[in-house]
C-alpha atoms as a PDB file:
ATOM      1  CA  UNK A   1       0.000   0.000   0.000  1.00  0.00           C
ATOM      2  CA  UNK A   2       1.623   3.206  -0.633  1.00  0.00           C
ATOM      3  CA  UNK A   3      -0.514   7.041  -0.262  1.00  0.00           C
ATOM      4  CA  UNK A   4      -1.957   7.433  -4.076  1.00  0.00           C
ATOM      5  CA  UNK A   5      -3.947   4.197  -2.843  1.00  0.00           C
ATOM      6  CA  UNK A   6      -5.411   6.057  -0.116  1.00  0.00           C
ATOM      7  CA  UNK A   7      -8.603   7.966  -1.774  1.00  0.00           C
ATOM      8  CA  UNK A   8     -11.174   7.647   0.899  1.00  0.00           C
ATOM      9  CA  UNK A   9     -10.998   8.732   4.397  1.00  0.00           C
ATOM     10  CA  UNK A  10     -13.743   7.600   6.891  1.00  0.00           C
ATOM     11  CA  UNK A  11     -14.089   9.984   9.326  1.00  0.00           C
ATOM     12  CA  UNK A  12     -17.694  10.473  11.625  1.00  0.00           C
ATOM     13  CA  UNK A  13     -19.770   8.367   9.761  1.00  0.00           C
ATOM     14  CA  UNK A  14     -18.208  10.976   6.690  1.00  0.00           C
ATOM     15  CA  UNK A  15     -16.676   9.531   3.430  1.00  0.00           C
ATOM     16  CA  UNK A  16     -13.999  12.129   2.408  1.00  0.00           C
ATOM     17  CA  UNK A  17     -12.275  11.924  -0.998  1.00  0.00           C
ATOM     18  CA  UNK A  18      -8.867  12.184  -0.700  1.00  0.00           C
ATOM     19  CA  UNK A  19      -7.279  13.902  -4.004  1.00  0.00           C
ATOM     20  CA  UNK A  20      -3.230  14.437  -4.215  1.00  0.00           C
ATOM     21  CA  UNK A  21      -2.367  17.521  -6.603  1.00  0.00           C
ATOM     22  CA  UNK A  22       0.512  18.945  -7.852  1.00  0.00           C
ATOM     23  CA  UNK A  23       1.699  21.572  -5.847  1.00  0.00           C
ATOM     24  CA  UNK A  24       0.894  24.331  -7.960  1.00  0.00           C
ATOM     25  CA  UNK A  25      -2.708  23.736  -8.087  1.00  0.00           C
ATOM     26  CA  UNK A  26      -3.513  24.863  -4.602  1.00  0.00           C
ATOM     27  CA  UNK A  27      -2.418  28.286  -2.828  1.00  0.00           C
ATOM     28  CA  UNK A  28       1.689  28.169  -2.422  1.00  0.00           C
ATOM     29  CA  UNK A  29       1.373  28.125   1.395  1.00  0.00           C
ATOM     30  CA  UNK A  30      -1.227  25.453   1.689  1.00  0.00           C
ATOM     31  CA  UNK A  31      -0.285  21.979   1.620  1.00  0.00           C
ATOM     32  CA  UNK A  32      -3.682  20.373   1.766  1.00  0.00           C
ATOM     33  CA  UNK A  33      -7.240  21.648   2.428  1.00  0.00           C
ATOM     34  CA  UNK A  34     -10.158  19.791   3.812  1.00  0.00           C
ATOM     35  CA  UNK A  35     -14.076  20.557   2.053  1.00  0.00           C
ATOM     36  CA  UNK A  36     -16.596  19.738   4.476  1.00  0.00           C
ATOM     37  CA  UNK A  37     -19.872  20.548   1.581  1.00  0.00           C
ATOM     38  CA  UNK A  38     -17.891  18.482  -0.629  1.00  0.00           C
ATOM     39  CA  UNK A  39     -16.405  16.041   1.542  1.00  0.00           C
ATOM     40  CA  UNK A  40     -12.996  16.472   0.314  1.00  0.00           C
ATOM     41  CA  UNK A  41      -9.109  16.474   1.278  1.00  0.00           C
ATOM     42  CA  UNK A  42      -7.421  17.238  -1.144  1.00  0.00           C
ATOM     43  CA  UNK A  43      -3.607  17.157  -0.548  1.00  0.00           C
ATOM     44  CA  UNK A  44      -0.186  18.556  -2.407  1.00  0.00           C
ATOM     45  CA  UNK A  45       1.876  15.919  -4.346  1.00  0.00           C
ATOM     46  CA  UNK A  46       5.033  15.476  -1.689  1.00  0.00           C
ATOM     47  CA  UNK A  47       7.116  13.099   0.082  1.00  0.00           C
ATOM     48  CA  UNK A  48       5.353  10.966   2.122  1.00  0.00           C
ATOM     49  CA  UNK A  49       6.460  12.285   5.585  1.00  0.00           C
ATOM     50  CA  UNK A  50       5.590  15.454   4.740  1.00  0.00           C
ATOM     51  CA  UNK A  51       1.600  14.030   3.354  1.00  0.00           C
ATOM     52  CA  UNK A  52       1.358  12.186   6.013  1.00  0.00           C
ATOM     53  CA  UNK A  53       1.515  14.841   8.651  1.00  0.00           C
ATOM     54  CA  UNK A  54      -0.864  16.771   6.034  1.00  0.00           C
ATOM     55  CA  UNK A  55      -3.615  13.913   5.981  1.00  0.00           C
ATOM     56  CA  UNK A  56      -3.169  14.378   9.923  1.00  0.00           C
ATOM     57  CA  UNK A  57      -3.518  18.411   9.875  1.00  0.00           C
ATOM     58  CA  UNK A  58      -6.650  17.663   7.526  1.00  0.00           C
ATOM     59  CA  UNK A  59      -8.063  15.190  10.060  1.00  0.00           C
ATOM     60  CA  UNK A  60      -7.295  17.214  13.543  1.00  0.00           C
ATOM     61  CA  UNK A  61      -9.120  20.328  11.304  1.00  0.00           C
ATOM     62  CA  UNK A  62     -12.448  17.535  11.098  1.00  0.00           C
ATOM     63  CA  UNK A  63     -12.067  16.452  15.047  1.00  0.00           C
ATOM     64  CA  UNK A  64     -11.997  20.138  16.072  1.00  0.00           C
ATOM     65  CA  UNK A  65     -14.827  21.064  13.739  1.00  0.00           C
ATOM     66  CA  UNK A  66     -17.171  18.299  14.548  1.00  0.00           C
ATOM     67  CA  UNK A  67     -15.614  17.423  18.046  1.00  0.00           C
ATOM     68  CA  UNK A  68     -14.737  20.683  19.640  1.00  0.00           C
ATOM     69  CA  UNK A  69     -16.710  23.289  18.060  1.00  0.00           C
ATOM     70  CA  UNK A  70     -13.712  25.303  16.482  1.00  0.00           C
ATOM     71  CA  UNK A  71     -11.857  25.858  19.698  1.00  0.00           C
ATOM     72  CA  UNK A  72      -8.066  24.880  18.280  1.00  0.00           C
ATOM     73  CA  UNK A  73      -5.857  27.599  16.766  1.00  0.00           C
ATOM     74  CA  UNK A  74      -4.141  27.022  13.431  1.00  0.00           C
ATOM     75  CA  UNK A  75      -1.023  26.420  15.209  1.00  0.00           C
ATOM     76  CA  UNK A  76      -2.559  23.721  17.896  1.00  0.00           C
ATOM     77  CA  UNK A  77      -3.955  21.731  15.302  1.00  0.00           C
ATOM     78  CA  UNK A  78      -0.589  21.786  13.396  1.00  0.00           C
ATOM     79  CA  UNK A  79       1.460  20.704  16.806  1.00  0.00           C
ATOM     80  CA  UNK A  80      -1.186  17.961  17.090  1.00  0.00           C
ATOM     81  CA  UNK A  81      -1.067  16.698  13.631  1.00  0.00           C
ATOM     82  CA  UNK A  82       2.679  16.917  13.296  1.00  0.00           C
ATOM     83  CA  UNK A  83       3.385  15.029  17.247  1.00  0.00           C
ATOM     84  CA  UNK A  84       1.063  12.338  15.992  1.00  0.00           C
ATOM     85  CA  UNK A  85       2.556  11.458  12.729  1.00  0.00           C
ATOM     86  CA  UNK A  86       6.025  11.849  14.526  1.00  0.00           C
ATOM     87  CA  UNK A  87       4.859   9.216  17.307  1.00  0.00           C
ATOM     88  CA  UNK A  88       3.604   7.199  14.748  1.00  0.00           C
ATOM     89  CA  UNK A  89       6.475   7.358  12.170  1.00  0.00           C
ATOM     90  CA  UNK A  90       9.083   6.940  15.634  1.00  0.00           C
ATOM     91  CA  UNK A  91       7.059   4.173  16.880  1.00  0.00           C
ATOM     92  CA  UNK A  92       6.713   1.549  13.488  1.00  0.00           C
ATOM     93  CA  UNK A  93       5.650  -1.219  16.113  1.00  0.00           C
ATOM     94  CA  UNK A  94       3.014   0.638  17.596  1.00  0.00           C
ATOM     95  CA  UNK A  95       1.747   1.799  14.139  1.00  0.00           C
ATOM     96  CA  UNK A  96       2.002  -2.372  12.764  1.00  0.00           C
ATOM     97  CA  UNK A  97      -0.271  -3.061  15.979  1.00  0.00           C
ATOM     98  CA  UNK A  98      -2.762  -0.321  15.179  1.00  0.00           C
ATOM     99  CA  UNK A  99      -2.642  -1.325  11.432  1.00  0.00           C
ATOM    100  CA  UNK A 100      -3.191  -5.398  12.401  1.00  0.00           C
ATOM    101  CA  UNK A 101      -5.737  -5.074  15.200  1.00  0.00           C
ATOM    102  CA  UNK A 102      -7.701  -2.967  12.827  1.00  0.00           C
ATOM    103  CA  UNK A 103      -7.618  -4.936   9.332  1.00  0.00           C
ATOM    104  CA  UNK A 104      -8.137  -7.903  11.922  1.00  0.00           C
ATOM    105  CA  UNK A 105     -11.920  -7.018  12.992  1.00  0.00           C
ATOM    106  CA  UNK A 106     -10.703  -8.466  16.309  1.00  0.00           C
ATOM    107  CA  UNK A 107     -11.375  -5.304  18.410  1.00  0.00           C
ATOM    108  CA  UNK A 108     -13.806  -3.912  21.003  1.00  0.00           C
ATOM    109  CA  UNK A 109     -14.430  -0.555  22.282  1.00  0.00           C
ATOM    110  CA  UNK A 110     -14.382  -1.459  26.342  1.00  0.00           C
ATOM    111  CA  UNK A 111     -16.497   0.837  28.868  1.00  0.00           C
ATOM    112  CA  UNK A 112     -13.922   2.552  30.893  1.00  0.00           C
ATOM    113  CA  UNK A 113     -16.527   4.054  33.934  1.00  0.00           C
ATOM    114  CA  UNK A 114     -13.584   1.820  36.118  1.00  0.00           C
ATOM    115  CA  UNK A 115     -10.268   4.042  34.789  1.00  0.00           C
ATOM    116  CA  UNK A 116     -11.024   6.273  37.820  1.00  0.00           C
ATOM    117  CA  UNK A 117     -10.575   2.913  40.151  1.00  0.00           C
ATOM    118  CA  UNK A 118      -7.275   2.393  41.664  1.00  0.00           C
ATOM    119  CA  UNK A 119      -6.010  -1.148  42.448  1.00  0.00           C
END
């Protein structure tokens, strides 16, 4: 699998397409741009580091719109995209487990009302 497979994102219940341009198609200082009407991401042709924390910019945008109610600056959702994708990329065993326990089907969302509990 490499990015240019990636053209749907699933995010909410919401089907974005995910386009990659060329660079010169969208504003110089944007890298990527999420269309809520359209349900779009559309992305600049780059390396893949540099997409990948895009795709995550793009997707902290959708939690703070939906989630949070547009309370994250510009520069909060950057830092949050960009530590993820580092954590990610610095952690390729953590990102394999995420990867297998979701392709596997084998996974539950548990009820945490214990977390609060101490042992």
């Amino acid at each position: 699998m490499d990015i240019n497979s990636i053209d749907t994102l699933r995010m909410d219940g919401i089907d974005y397409a995910v386009s990659i341009i060329e660079p010169n198609e969208l504003g110089s200082a944007i890298d990527g741009e999420i269309n809520y009407g359209q349900q779009k991401i559309i992305i600049k042709n780059m390396k893949p580091s540099a997409w990948l924390q895009t795709i995550w910019h793009e997707i902290i945008h959708h939690i703070d719109t939906y989630r949070l109610r547009n309370t994250l600056s510009e520069s909060d959702i950057d830092t949050i995209a960009t530590s993820i994708n580092a954590i990610l990329l610095d952690n390729p065993d953590l990102t394999m487990e995420i990867w297998q326990v979701a392709t596997s089907g084998n996974f539950t969302i548990e009820d945490d009302a214990d977390a609060d509990e101490t042992d």
